[in-house]
Protein backbone atom coordinates (compact mmCIF):
# COMPACT_ATOMS: atom_id res chain seq x y z
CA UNK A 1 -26.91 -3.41 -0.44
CA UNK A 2 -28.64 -4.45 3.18
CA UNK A 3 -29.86 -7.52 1.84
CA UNK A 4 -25.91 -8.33 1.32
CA UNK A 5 -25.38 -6.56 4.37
CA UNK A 6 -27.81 -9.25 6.08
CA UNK A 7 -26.49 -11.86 4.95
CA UNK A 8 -22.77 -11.09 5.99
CA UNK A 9 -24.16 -10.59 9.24
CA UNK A 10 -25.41 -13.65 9.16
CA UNK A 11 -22.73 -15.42 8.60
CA UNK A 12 -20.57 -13.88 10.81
CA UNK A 13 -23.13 -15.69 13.76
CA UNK A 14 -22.85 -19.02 11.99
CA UNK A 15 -18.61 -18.92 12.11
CA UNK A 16 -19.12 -18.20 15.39
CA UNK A 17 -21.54 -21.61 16.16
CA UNK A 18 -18.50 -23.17 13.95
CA UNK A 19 -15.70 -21.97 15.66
CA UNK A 20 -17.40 -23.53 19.34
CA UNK A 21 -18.11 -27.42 17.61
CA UNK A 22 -15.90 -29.48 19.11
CA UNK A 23 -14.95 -30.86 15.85
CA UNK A 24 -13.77 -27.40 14.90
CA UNK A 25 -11.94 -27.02 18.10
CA UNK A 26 -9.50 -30.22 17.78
CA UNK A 27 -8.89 -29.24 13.75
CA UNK A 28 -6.40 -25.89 14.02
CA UNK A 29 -6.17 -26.01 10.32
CA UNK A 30 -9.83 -25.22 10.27
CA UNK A 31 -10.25 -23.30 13.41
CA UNK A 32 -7.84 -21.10 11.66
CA UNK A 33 -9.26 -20.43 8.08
CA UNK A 34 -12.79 -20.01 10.22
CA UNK A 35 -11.39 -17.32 12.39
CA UNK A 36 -9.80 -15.87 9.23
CA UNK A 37 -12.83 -15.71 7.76
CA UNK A 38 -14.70 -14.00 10.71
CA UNK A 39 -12.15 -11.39 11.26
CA UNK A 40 -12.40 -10.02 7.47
CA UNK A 41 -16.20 -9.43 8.02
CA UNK A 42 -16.13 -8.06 11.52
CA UNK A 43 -15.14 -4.40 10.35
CA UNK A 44 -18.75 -4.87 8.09
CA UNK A 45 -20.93 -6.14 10.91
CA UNK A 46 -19.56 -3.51 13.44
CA UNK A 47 -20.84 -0.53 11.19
CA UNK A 48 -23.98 -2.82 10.14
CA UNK A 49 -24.78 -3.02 14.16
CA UNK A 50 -23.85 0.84 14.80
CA UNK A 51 -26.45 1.49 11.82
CA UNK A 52 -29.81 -0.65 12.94
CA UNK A 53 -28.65 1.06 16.05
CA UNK A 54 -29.04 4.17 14.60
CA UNK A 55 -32.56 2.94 12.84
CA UNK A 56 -33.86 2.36 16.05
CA UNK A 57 -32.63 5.39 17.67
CA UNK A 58 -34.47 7.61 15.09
CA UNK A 59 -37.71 5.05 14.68
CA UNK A 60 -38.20 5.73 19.04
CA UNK A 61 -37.40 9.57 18.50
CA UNK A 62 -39.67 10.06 15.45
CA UNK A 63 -42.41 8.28 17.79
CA UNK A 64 -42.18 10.46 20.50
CA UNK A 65 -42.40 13.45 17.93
CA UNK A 66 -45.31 11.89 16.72
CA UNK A 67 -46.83 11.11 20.12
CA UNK A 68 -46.15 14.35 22.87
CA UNK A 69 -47.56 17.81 22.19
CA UNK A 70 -45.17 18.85 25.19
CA UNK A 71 -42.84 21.53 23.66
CA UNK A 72 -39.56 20.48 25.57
CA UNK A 73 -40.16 16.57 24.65
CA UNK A 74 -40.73 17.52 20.90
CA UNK A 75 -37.55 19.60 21.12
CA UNK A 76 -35.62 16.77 22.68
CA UNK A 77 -36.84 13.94 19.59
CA UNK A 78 -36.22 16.61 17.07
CA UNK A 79 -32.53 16.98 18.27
CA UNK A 80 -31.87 12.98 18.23
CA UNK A 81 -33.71 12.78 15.13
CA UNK A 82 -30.96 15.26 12.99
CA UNK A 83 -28.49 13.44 15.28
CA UNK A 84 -29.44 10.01 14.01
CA UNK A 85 -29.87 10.34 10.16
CA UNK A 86 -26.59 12.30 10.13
CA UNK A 87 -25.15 9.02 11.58
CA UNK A 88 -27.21 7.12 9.30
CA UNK A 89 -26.15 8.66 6.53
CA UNK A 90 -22.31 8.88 7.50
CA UNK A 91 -22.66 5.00 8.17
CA UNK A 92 -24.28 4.20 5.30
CA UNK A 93 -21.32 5.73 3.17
CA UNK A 94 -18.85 3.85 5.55
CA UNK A 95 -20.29 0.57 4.76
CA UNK A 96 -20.73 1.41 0.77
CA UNK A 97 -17.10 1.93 1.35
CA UNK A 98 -16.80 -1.81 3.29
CA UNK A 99 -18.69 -4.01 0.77
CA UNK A 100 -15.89 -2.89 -2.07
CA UNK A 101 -13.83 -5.50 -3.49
CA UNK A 102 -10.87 -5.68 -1.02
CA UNK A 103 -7.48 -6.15 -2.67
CA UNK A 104 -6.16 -9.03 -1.16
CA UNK A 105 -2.42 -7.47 -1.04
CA UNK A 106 -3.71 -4.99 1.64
CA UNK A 107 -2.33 -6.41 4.37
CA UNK A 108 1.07 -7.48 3.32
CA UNK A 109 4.55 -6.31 3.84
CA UNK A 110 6.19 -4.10 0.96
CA UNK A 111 9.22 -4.53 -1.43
CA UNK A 112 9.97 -1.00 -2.83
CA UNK A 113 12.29 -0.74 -5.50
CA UNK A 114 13.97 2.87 -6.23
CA UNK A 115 16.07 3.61 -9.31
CA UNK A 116 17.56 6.83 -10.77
CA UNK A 117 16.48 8.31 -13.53
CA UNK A 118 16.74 11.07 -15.96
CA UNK A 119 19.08 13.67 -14.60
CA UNK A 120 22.63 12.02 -13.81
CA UNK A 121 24.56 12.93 -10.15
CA UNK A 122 21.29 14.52 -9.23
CA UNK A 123 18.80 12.00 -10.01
CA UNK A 124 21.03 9.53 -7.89
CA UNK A 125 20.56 11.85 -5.05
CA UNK A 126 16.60 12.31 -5.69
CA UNK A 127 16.50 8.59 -5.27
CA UNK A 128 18.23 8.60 -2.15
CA UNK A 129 16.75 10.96 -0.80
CA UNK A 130 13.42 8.94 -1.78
CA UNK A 131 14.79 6.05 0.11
CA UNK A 132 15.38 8.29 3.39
CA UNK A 133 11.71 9.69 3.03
CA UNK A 134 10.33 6.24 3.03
CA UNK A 135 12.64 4.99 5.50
CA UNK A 136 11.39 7.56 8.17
CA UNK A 137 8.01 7.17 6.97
CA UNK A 138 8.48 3.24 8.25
CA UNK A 139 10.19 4.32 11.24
CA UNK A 140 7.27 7.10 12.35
CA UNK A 141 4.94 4.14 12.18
CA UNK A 142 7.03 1.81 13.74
CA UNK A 143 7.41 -0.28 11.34
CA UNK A 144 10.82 -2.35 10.06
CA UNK A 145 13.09 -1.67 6.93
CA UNK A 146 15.09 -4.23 5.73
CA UNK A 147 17.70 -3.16 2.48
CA UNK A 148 18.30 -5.86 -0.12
CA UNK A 149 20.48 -4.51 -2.00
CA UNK A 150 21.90 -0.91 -2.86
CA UNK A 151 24.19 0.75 -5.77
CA UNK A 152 25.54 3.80 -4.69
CA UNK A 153 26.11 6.54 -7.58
CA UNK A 154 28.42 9.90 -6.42
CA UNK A 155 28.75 11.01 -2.95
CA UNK A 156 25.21 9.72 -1.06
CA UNK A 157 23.68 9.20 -4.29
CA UNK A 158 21.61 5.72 -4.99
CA UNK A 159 21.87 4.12 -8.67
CA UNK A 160 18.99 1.66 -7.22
CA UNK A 161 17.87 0.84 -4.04
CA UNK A 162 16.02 -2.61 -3.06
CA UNK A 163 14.27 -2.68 0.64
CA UNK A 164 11.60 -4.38 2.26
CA UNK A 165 9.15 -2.66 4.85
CA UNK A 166 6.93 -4.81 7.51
CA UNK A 167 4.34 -3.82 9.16
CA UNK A 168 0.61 -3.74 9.69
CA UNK A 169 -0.85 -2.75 6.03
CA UNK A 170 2.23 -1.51 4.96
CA UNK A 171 0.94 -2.41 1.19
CA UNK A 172 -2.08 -1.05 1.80
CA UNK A 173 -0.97 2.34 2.74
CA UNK A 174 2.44 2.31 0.06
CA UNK A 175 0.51 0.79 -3.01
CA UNK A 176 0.01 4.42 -4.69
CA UNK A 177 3.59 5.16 -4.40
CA UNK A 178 4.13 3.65 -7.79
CA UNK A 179 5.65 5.20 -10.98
CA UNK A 180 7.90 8.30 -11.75
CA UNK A 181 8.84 11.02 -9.04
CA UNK A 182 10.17 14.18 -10.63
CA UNK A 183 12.02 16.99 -8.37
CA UNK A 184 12.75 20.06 -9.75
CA UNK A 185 15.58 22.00 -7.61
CA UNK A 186 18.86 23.75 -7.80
CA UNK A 187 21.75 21.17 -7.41
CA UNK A 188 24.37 21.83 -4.90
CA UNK A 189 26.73 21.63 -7.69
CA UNK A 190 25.06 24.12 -9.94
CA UNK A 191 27.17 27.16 -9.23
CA UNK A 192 24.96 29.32 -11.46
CA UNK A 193 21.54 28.66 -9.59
CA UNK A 194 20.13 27.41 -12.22
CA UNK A 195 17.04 24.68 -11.55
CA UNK A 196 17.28 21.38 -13.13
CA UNK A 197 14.75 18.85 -13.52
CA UNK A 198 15.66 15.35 -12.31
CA UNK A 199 13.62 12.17 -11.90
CA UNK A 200 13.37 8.66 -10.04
CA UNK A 201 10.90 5.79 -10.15
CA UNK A 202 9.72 3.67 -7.69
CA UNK A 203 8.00 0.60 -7.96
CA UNK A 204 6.23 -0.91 -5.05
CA UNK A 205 5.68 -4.83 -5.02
CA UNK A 206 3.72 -6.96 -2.61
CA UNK A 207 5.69 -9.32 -0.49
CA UNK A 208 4.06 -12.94 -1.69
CA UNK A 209 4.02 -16.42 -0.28
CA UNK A 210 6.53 -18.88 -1.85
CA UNK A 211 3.52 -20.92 -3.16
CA UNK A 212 2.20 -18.22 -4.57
CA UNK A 213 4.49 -18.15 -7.62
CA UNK A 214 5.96 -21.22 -8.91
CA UNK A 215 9.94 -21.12 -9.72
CA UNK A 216 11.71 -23.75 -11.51
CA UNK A 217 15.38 -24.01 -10.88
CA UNK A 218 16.17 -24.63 -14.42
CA UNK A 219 14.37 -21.65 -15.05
CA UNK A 220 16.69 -19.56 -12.73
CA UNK A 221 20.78 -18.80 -13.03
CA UNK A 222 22.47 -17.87 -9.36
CA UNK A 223 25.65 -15.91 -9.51
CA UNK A 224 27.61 -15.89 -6.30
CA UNK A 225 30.30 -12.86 -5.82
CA UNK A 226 31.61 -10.76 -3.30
CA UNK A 227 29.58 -7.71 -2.04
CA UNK A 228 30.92 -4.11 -2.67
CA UNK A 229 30.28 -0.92 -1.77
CA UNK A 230 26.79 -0.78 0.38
CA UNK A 231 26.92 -2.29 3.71
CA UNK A 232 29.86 -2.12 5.28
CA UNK A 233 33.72 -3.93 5.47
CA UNK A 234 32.49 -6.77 7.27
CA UNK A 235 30.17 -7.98 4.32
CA UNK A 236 33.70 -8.05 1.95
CA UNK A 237 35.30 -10.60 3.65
CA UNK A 238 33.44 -13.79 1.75
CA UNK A 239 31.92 -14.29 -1.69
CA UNK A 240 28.06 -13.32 -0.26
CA UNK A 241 26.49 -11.49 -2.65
CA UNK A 242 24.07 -13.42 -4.77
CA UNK A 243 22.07 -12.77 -8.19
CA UNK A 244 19.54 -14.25 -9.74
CA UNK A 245 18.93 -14.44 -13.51
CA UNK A 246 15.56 -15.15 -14.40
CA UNK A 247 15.01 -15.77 -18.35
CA UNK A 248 11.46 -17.95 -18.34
CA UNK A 249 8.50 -16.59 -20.60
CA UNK A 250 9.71 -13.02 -20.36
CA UNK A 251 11.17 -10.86 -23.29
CA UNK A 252 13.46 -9.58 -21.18
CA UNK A 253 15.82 -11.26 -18.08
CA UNK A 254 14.73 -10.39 -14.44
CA UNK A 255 17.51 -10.03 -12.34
CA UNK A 256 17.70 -9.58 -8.68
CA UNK A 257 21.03 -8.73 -6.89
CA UNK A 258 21.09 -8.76 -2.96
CA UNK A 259 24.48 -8.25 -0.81
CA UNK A 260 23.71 -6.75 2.26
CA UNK A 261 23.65 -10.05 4.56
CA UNK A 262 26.33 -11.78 5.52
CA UNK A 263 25.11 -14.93 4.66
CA UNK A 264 25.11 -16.21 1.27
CA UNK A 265 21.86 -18.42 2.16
CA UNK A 266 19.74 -15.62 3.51
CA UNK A 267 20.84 -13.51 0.54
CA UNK A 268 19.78 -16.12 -1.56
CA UNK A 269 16.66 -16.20 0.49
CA UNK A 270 16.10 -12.33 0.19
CA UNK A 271 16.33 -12.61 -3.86
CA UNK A 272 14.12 -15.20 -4.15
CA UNK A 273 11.68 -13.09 -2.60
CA UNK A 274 12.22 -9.76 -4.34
CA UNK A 275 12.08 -12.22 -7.83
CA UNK A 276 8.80 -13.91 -6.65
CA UNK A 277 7.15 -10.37 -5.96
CA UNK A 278 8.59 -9.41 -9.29
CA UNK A 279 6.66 -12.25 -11.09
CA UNK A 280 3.53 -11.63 -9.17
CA UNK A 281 3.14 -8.30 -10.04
CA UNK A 282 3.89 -9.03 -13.80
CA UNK A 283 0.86 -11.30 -13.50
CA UNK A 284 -1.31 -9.37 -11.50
CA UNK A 285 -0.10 -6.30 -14.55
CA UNK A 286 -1.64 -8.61 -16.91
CA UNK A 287 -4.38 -9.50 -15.71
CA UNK A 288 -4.98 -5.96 -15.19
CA UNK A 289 -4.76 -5.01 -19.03
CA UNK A 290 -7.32 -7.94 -19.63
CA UNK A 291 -9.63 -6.36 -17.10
CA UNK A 292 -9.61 -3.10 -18.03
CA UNK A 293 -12.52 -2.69 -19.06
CA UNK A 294 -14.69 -3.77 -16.20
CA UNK A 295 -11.57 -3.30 -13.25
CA UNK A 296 -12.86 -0.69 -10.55
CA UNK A 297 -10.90 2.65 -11.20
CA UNK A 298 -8.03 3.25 -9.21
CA UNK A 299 -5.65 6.02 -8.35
CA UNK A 300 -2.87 4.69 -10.66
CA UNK A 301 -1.70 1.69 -12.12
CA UNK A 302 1.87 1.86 -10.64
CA UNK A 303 3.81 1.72 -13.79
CA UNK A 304 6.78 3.06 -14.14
CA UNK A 305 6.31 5.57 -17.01
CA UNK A 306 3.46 7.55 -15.22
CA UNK A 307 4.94 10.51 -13.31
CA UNK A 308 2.43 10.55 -10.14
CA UNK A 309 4.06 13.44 -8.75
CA UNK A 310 6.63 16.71 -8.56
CA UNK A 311 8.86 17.89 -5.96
CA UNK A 312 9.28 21.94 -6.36
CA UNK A 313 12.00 23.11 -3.82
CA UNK A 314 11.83 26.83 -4.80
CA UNK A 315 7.92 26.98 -4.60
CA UNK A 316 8.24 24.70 -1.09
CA UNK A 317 5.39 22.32 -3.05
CA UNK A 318 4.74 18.74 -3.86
CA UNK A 319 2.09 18.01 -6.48
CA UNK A 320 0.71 14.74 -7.17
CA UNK A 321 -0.69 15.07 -10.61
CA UNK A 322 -2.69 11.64 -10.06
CA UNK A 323 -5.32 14.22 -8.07
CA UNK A 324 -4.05 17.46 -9.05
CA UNK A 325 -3.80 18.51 -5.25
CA UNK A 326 -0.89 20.35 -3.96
CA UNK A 327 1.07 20.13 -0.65
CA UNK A 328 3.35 22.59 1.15
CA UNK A 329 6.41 22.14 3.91
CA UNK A 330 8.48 19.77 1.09
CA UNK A 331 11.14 19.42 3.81
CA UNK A 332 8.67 17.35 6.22
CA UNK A 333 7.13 15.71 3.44
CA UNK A 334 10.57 14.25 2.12
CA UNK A 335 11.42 13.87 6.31
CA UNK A 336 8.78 11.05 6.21
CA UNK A 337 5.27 12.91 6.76
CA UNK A 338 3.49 11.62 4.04
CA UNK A 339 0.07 11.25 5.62
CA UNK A 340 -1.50 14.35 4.14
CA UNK A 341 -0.88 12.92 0.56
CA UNK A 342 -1.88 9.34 1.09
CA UNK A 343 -4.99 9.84 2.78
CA UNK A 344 -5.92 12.56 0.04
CA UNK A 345 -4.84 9.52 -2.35
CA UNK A 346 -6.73 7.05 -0.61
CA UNK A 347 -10.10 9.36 -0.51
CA UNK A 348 -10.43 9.93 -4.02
CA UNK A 349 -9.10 6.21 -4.83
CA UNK A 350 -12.32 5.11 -2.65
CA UNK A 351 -14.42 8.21 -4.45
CA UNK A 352 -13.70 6.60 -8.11
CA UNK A 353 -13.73 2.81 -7.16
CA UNK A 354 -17.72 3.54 -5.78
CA UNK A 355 -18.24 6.15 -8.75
CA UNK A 356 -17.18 2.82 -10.86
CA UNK A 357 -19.02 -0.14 -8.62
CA UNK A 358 -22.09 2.12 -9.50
CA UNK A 359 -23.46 2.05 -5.54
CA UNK A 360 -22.34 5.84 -4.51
């Protein structure tokens, strides 16, 4: 591990001597992908600094154990000595934790789809009150929501919900939300009290470059009509709403409906990239399945028939079954405080993938 650690470091000093060449400076192109380059390994050569640091420290400690006989001195080193391999080893973890395969998605914006499931009016109100959760999730971390496209299903019910969210790492930190949500509560409509079990799944896409997935036209059918329903009286007036039929080397046709601009370009525009990040994550799926075997373990695959988790309202619990850990107060939870399950997610994701890169 430090001999890869060395030679990151080193690296990171010759971008550096790159970056000031003067035939670096006057290409952007490459001045660019350099930088690029030296900001992905900077988080690795920070905490491989901070830990020689820490060598030293203890290597000029354990000398002056080894060197005084006065009792205050030797009391001193022996203090900064516990200090400095309980750094060490906290560091050393950290970095174990750095030299992992990074997924490249991390730092990408997010397309989250939401559909009812199982469970009819109620489900359609589980999924919207899904989309609220995540919405003021996004807006807690300041980041922007953007709805593509929404079916509404009974009085604030959601059939399906499309919406993008942008932001620093928003994949990174919404990745695990994948796969079937199950609440189990007694519906406002349910005069007898009794508790019904209702579902919705989510499926949470990376936003990808246009070049990243190739599109034929002829592959593609666009249906123009006007929008309905979600967004308001303004977006009636003109045939806006566009779909997109997508029939190439799939079983089944992809389609992608968005309505919620104005503009019959940019809703064009806002399909094409929901049906792009579609695509890519059928690929990236399969490639999965051919990896399995050697693929570092992860939390969940995202598919939509695993249920990751259950909503209890009369026990006032969330479990996510994915880590069979529990979580009370289910009204902040579903209000958009979701950091107690996602760092819980992301620490045993991180446990597993070292467990499986066999360097814990």
């Amino acid at each position: 591990m430090f001999d890869k650690l060395s030679s990151v470091a080193t690296r990171y000093e010759e971008l550096g001597e790159l970056m000031a060449r003067p035939e670096v400076v006057s290409n952007p192109t490459l001045l660019q992908q350099y930088a690029r380059e030296q900001r992905e390994l900077e988080d690795v050569v920070a905490a491989f600094r901070d830990y020689q640091q820490a060598q030293r420290a203890l290597a000029e400690a354990q000398a002056v154990l080894d060197e005084t006989s006065d009792g205050e001195l030797r009391e001193l080193a022996q203090e900064e000595i516990e200090l400095q391999r309980g750094r060490l080893g906290q560091l050393e973890q950290e970095l174990k934790l750095l030299l992992l395969p990074r997924d490249p998605n991390d730092s990408k914006d997010v397309i989250i789809e939401i559909r009812q499931g199982e469970g009819g009016d109620e489900a359609a109100l589980f999924a919207a009150d899904l989309f609220r959760m995540y919405t003021r999730f996004a807006e807690l971390r300041g980041w922007k929501v953007e709805v593509e496209n929404a079916v509404e299903n009974g009085p604030g019910g959601l059939k399906e919900v499309v919406f993008e969210i942008s932001g620093e790492g928003a994949y990174s930190v919404l990745k695990y939300e994948g796969g079937v949500h199950r609440v189990q509560r007694v519906p406002a409509t349910e005069a007898r009290g009794r508790i019904h079990t209702s579902t919705a799944t989510v499926a949470v896409l990376p936003e990808v470059e246009p070049t990243a997935v190739e599109i034929k036209n002829e592959d593609i059918r666009v249906d123009v009509f006007r929008s309905g329903g979600h967004g308001g009286q303004g977006v009636n007036t003109t045939d806006s709403a566009v779909r997109l039929v997508y029939r190439a080397g799939t079983p089944e046709e992809i389609v992608v409906t968005c309505q919620d601009g104005r503009s019959q370009l940019k809703n064009k525009e806002k399909a094409m990239t929901v049906l792009r990040a579609k695509l890519y994550a059928r690929e990236q799926e399969k490639k999965d399945r051919e990896l399995s075997s050697s693929r570092l373990a992860q939390v969940g695959t995202g598919e939509r028939a695993e249920k990751i988790r259950t909503y209890n309202f009369p026990q006032d619990r969330v479990t996510d079954h994915r880590i069979g850990q529990n979580f009370s107060n289910l009204p902040g939870i579903l209000d958009g405080n979701l950091d107690k399950i996602i760092d819980a997610l992301v620490i045993y994701d991180n446990a597993e993938r070292l467990k499986a890169s066999g360097i814990a």
